[in-house]
Each structure stands twice: as structure tokens, then as C-alpha cells.
N, C-alpha and C. Protein backbone atom coordinates (compact mmCIF):
# COMPACT_ATOMS: atom_id res chain seq x y z
N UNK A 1 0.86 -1.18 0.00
CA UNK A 1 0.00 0.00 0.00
C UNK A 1 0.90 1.24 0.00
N UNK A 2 0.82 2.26 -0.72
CA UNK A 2 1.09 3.61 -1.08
C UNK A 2 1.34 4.05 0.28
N UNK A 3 2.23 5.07 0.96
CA UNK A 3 2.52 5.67 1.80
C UNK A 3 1.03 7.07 2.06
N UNK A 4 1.14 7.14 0.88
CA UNK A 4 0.44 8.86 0.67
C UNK A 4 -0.96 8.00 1.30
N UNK A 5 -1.54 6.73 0.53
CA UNK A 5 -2.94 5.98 0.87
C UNK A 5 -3.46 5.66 2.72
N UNK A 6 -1.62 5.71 3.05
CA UNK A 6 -1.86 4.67 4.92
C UNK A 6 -2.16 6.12 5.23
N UNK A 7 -1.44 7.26 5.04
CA UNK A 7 -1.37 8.71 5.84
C UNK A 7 -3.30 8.81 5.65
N UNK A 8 -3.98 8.67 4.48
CA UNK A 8 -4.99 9.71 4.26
C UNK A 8 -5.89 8.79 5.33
N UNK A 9 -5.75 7.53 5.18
CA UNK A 9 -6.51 6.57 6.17
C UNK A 9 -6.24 7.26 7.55
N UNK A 10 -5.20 7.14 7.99
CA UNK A 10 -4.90 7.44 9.31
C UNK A 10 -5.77 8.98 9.67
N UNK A 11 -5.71 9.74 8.70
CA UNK A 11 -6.14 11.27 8.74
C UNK A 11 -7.53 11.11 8.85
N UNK A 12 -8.06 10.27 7.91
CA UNK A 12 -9.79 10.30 8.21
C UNK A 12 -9.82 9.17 9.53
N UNK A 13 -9.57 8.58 9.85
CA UNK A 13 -9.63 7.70 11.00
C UNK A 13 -9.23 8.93 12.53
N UNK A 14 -8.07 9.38 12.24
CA UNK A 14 -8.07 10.67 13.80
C UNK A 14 -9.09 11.71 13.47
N UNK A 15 -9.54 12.07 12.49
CA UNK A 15 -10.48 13.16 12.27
C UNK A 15 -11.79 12.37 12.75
N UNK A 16 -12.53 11.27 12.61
CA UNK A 16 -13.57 10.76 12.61
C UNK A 16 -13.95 10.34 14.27
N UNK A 17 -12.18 9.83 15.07
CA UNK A 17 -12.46 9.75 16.05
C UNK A 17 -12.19 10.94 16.95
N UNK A 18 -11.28 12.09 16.47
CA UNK A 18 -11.61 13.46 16.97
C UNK A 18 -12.83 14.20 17.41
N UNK A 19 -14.01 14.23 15.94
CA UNK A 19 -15.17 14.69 16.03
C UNK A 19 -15.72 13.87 17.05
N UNK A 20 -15.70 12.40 17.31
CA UNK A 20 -16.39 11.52 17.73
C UNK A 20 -16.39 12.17 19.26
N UNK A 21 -15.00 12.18 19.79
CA UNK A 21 -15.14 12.68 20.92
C UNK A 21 -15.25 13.67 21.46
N UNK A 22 -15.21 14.97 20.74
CA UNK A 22 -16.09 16.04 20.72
C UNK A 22 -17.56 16.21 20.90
N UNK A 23 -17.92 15.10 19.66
CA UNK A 23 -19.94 14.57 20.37
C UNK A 23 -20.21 14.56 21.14
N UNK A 24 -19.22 13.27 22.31
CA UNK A 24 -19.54 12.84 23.27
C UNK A 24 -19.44 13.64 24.44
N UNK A 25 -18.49 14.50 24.25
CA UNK A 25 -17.96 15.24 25.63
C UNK A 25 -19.13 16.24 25.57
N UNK A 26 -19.58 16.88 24.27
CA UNK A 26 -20.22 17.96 24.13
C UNK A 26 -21.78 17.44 24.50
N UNK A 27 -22.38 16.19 24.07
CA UNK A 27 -23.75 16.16 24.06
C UNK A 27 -23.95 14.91 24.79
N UNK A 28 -23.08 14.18 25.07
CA UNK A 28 -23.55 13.20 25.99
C UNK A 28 -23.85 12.98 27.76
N UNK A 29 -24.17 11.89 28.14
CA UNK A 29 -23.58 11.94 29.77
C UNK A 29 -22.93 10.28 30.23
N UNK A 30 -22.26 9.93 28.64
CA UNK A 30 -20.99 8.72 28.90
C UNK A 30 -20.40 8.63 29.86
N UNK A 31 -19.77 7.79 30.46
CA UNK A 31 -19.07 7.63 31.77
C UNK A 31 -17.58 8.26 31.02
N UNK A 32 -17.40 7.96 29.48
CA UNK A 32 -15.99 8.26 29.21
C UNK A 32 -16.12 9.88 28.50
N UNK A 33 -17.58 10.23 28.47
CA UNK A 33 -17.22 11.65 28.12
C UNK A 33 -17.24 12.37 29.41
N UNK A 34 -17.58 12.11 30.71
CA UNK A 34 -17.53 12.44 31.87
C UNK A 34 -15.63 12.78 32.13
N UNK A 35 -15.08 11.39 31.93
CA UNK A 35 -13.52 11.46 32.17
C UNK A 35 -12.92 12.81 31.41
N UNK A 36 -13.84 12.54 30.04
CA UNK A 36 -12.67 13.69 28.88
C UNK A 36 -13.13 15.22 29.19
N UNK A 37 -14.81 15.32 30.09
CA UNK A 37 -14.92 16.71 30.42
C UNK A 37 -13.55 16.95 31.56
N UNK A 38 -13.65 15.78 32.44
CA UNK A 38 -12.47 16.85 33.73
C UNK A 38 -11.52 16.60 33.65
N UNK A 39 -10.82 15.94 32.17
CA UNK A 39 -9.34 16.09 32.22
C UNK A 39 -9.28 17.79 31.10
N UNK A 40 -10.41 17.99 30.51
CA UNK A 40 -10.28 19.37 29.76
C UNK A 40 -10.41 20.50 31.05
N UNK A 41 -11.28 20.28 31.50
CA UNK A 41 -11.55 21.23 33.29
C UNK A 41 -9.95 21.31 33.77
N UNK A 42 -9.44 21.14 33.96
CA UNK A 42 -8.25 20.75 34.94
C UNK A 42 -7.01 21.91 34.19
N UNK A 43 -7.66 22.87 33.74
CA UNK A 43 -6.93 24.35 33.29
C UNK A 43 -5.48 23.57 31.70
N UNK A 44 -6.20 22.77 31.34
CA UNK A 44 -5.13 21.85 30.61
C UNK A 44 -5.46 22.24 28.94
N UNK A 45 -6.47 22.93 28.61
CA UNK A 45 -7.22 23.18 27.35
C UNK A 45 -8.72 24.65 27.89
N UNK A 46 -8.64 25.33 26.97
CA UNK A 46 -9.01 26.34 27.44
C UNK A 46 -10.77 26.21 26.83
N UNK A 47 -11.96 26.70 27.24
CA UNK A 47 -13.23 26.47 27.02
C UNK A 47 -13.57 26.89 25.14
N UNK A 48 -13.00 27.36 25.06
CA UNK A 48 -12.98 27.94 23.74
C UNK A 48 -12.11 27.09 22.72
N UNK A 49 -11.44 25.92 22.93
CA UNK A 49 -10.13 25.37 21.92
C UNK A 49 -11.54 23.93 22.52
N UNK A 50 -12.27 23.94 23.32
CA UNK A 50 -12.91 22.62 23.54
C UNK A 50 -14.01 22.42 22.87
N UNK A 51 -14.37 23.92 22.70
CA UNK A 51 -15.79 24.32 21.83
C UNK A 51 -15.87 24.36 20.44
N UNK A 52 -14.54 25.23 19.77
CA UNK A 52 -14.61 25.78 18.65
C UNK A 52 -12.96 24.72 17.96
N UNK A 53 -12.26 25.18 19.16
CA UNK A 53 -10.95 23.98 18.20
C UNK A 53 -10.65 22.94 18.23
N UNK A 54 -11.03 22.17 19.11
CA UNK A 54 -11.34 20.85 19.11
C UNK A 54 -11.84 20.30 17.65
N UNK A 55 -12.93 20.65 17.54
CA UNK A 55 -14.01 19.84 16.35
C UNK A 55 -13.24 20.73 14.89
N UNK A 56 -12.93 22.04 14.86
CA UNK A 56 -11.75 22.44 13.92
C UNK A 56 -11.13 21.47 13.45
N UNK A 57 -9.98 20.98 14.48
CA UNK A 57 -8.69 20.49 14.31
C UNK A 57 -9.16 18.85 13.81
N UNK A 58 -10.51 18.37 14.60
CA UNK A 58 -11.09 17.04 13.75
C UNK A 58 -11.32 17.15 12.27
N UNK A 59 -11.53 18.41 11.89
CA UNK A 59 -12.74 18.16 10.75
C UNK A 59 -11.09 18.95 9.71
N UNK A 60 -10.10 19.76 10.16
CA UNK A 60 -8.79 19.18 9.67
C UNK A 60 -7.72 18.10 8.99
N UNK A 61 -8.44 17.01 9.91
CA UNK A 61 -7.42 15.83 9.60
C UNK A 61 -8.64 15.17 9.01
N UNK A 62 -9.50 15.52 8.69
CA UNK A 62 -10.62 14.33 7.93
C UNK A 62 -10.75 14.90 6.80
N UNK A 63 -10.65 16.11 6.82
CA UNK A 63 -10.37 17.09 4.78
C UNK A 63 -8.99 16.39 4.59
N UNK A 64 -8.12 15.99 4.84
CA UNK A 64 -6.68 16.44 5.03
C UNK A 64 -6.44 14.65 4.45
N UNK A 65 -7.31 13.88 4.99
CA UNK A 65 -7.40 11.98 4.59
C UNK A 65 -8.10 12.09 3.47
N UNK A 66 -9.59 13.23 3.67
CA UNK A 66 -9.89 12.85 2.01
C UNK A 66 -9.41 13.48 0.75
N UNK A 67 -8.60 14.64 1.23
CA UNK A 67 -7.29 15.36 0.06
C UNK A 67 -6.19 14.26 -0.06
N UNK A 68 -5.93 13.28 0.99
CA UNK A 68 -5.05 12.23 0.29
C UNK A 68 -5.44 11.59 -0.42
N UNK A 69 -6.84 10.86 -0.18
CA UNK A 69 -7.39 10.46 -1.04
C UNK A 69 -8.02 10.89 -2.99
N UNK A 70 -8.19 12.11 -2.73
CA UNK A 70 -8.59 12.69 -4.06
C UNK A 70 -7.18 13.13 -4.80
N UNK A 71 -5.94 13.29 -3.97
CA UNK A 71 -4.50 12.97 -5.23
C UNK A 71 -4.22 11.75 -5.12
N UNK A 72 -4.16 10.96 -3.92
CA UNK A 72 -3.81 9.08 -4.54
C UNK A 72 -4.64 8.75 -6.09
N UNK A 73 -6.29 9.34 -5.73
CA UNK A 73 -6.86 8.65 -6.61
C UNK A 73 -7.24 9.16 -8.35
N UNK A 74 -6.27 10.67 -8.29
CA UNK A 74 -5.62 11.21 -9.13
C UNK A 74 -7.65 11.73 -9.84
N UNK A 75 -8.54 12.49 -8.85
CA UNK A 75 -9.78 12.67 -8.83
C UNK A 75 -9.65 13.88 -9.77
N UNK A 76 -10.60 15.02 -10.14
CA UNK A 76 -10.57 16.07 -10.49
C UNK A 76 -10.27 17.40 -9.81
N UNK A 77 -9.17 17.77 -10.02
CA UNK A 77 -8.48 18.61 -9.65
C UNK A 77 -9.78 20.13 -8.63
N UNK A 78 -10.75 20.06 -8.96
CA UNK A 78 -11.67 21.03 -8.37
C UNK A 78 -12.03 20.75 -6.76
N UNK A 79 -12.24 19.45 -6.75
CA UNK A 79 -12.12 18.45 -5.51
C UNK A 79 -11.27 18.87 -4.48
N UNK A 80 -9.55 18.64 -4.86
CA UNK A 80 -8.68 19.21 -4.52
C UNK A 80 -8.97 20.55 -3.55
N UNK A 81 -9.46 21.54 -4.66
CA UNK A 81 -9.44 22.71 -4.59
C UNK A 81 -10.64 23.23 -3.24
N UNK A 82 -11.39 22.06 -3.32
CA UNK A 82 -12.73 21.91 -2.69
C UNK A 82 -12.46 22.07 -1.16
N UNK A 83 -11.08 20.94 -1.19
CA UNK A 83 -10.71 20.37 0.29
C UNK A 83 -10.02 20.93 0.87
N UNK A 84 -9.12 22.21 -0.09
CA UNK A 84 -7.82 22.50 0.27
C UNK A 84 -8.59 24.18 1.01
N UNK A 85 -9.50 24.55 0.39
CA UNK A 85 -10.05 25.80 1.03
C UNK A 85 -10.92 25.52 2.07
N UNK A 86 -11.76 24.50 2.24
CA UNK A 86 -12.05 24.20 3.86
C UNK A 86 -10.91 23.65 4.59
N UNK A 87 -10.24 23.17 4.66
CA UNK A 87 -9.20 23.05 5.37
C UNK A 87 -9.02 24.18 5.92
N UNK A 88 -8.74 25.46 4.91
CA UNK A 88 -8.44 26.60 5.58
C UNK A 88 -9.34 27.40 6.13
N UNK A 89 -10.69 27.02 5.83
CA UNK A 89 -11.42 27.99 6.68
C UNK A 89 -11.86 27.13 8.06
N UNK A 90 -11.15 25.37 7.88
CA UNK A 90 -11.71 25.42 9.25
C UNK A 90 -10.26 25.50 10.25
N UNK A 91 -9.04 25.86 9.48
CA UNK A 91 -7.90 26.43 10.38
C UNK A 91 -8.39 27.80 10.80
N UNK A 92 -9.25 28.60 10.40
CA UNK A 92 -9.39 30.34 10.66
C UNK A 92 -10.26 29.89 11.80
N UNK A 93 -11.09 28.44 11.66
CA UNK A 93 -11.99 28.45 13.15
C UNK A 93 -11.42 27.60 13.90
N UNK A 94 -10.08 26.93 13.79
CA UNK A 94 -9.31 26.59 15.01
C UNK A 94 -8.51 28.06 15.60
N UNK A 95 -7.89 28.81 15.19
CA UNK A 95 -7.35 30.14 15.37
C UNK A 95 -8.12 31.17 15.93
N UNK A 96 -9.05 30.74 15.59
CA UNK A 96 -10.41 31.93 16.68
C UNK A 96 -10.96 31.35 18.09
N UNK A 97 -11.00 29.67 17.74
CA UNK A 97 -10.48 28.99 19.39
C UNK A 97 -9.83 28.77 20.18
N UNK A 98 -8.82 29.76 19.57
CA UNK A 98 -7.65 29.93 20.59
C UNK A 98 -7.40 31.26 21.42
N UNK A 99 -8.36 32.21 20.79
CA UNK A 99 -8.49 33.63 21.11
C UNK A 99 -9.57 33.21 22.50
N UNK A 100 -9.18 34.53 23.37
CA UNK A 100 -9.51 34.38 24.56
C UNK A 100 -10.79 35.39 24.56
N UNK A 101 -11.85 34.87 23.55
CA UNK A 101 -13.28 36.04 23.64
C UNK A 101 -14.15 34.80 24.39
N UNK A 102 -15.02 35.74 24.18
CA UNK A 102 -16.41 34.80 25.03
C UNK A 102 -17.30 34.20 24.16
N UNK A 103 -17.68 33.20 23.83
CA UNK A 103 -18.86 33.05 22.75
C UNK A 103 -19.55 32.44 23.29
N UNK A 104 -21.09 32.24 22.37
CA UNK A 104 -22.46 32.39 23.04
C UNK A 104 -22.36 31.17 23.91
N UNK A 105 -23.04 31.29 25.03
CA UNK A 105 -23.11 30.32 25.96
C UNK A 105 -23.69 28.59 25.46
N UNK A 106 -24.46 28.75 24.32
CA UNK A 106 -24.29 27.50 23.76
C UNK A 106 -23.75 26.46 23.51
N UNK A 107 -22.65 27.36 23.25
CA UNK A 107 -21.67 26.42 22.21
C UNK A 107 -20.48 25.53 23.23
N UNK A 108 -20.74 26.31 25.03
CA UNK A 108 -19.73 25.37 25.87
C UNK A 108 -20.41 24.24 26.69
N UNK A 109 -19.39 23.13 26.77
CA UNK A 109 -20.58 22.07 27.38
C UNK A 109 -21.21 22.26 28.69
N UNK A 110 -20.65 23.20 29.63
CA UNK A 110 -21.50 23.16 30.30
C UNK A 110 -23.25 23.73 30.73
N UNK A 111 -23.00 24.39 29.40
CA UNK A 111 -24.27 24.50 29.17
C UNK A 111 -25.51 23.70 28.65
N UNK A 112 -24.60 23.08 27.37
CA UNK A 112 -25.73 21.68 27.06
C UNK A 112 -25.70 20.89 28.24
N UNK A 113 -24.89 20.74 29.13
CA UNK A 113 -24.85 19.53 30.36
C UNK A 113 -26.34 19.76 30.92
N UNK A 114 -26.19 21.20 30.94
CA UNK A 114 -27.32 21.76 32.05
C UNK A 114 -28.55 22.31 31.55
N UNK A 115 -28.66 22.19 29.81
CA UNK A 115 -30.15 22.07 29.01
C UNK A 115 -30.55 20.77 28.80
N UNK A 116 -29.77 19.95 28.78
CA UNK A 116 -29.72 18.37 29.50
C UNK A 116 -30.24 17.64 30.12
N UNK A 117 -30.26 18.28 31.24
CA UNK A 117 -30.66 17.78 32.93
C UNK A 117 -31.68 18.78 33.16
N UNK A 118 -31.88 20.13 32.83
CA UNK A 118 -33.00 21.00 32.84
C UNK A 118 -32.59 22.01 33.93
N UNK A 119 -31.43 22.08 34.13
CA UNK A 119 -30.95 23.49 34.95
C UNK A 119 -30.52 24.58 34.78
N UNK A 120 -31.57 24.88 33.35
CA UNK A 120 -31.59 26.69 32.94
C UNK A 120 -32.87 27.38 33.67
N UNK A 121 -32.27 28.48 33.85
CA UNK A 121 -33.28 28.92 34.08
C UNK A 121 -34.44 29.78 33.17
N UNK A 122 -35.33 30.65 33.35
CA UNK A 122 -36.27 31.44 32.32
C UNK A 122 -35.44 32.22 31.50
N UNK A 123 -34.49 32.33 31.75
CA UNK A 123 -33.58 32.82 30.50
C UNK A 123 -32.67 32.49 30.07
N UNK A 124 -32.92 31.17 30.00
CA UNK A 124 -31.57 29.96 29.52
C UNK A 124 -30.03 30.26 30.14
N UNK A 125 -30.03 30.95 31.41
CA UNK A 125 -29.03 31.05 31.62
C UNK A 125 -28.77 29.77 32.93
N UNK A 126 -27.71 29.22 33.05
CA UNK A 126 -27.97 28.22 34.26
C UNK A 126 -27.93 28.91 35.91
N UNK A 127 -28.94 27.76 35.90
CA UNK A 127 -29.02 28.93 37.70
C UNK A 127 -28.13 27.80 38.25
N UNK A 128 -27.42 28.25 38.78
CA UNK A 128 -26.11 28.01 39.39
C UNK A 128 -26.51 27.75 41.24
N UNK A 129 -27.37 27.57 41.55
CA UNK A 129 -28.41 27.34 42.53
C UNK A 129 -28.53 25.49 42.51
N UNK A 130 -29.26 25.26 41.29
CA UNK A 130 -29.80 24.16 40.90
C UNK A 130 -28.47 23.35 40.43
N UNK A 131 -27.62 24.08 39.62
CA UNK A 131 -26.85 23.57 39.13
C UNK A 131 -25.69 22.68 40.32
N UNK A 132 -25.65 23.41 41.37
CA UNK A 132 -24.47 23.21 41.97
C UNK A 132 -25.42 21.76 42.88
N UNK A 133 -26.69 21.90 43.41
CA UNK A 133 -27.01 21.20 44.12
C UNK A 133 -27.03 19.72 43.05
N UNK A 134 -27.48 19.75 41.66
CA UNK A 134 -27.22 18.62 40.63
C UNK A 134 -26.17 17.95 41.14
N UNK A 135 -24.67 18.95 40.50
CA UNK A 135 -23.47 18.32 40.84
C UNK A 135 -22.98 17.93 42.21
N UNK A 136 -23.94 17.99 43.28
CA UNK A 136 -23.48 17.96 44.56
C UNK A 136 -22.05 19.12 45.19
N UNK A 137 -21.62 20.07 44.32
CA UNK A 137 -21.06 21.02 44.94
C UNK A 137 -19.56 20.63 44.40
N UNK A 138 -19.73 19.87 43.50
CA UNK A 138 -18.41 19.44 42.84
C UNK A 138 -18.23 20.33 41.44
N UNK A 139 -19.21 21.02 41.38
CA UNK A 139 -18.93 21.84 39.91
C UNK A 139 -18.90 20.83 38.41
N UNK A 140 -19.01 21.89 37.26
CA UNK A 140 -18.92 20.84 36.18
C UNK A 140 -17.98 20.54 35.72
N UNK A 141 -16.59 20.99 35.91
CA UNK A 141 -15.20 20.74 35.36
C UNK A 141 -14.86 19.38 36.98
């Protein structure tokens, strides 16, 4: 097998299980997306690279396996062109997950945790009341 063929495999295989665990951490309540929320909690990855660059840097290496794939398989050059400019626009949204702004409360898990379980309050903000008594006072990180 082709060198260029094992790399694009490997690329869609870490991209596929990248996103994968992004799902889980983001929308599940897995015992192993539980582990991957509080090893990200633990000041080790910042709320914004968990939200926005995380699933970036997946959806990176899965353009990046199927751009190996569309020159191994010597496809139409537009393809190429297809893969090679999302790539880069989803590097401009790993690079903006690294910037230290605030974005909408949606998009961090501890908010889906807690539209989840039902501890928003009338203005979808989490009441931190309910929330803390949920977690027993252990917080969500």
C-alpha cells in the first residue's frame, strides 16, 4: 500500500475519532465523556479550543485523509481545490479557538450539560443554585 494511501486513512480515521469525541464530551452523559470533560476542566485546554478547536482540528485531519485520497486517486483537480479551502477555513476556526473572547453560551458544554438535565433557568441562563445542588457542589469541570 502507497505511503500517501496509509497517511490519508490514518487522517480520516483521527479526524472521525476526533469529532467523535467532541460529540460525546459535548452532548452526551458517557461515563468516558464524563472522564474527557475533567481532564479538559483541569486548566489543561481552554473552554474555547474545547468548543470551537477541538471539532476544527477534527474536521482538519478528515479534509486532510480525504485530500489524500482525491490525489492518490488522481480525482478532479476542483475536488482538490474543494478540500484545500475548507481546510483553511476550518484552520481560521481553530485560530479563533484559541483567542480568549467569550462566545455564546451555547456552544460550551457546560451548558448543554445543564439544558440536559434541565438546569436553565427562564432565560436559559444556568441557575447556578440548581446547578451546583445537581453536581453535589463538585462543579462541572
Amino acid at each position: 500500500m502507497n505511503e500517501s494511501l496509509k497517511l490519508a486513512i490514518i487522517g480520516i480515521g483521527a479526524g472521525v475519532f476526533g469529532m467523535t469525541v467532541w460529540y460525546a464530551e459535548m452532548f452526551t452523559d458517557f461515563k468516558t465523556a464524563n472522564l474527557w470533560r475533567r481532564m479538559n476542566g483541569k486548566g489543561r485546554i481552554s473552554r474555547n479550543y474545547a468548543a470551537i478547536g477541538a471539532p476544527a482540528f477534527a474536521c482538519i485531519f478528515l479534509l486532510g485523509g480525504i485530500l489524500g485520497f482525491i490525489n492518490y486517486f488522481q480525482l478532479p483537480g476542483i475536488l482538490s481545490r474543494i478540500a484545500a479551502i475548507s481546510i483553511l477555513v476550518f484552520l481560521s476556526f481553530f485560530l479563533i479557538g484559541l483567542l480568549p473572547i467569550k462566545f455564546p453560551r451555547w456552544v460550551y458544554a457546560d451548558w448543554q450539560y445543564a439544558k440536559r438535565h434541565g438546569l436553565l433557568d427562564e432565560n436559559d441562563n444556568i441557575d447556578q443554585e440548581a446547578y451546583e445542588k445537581h453536581t453535589k457542589g463538585k462543579g462541572f469541570w
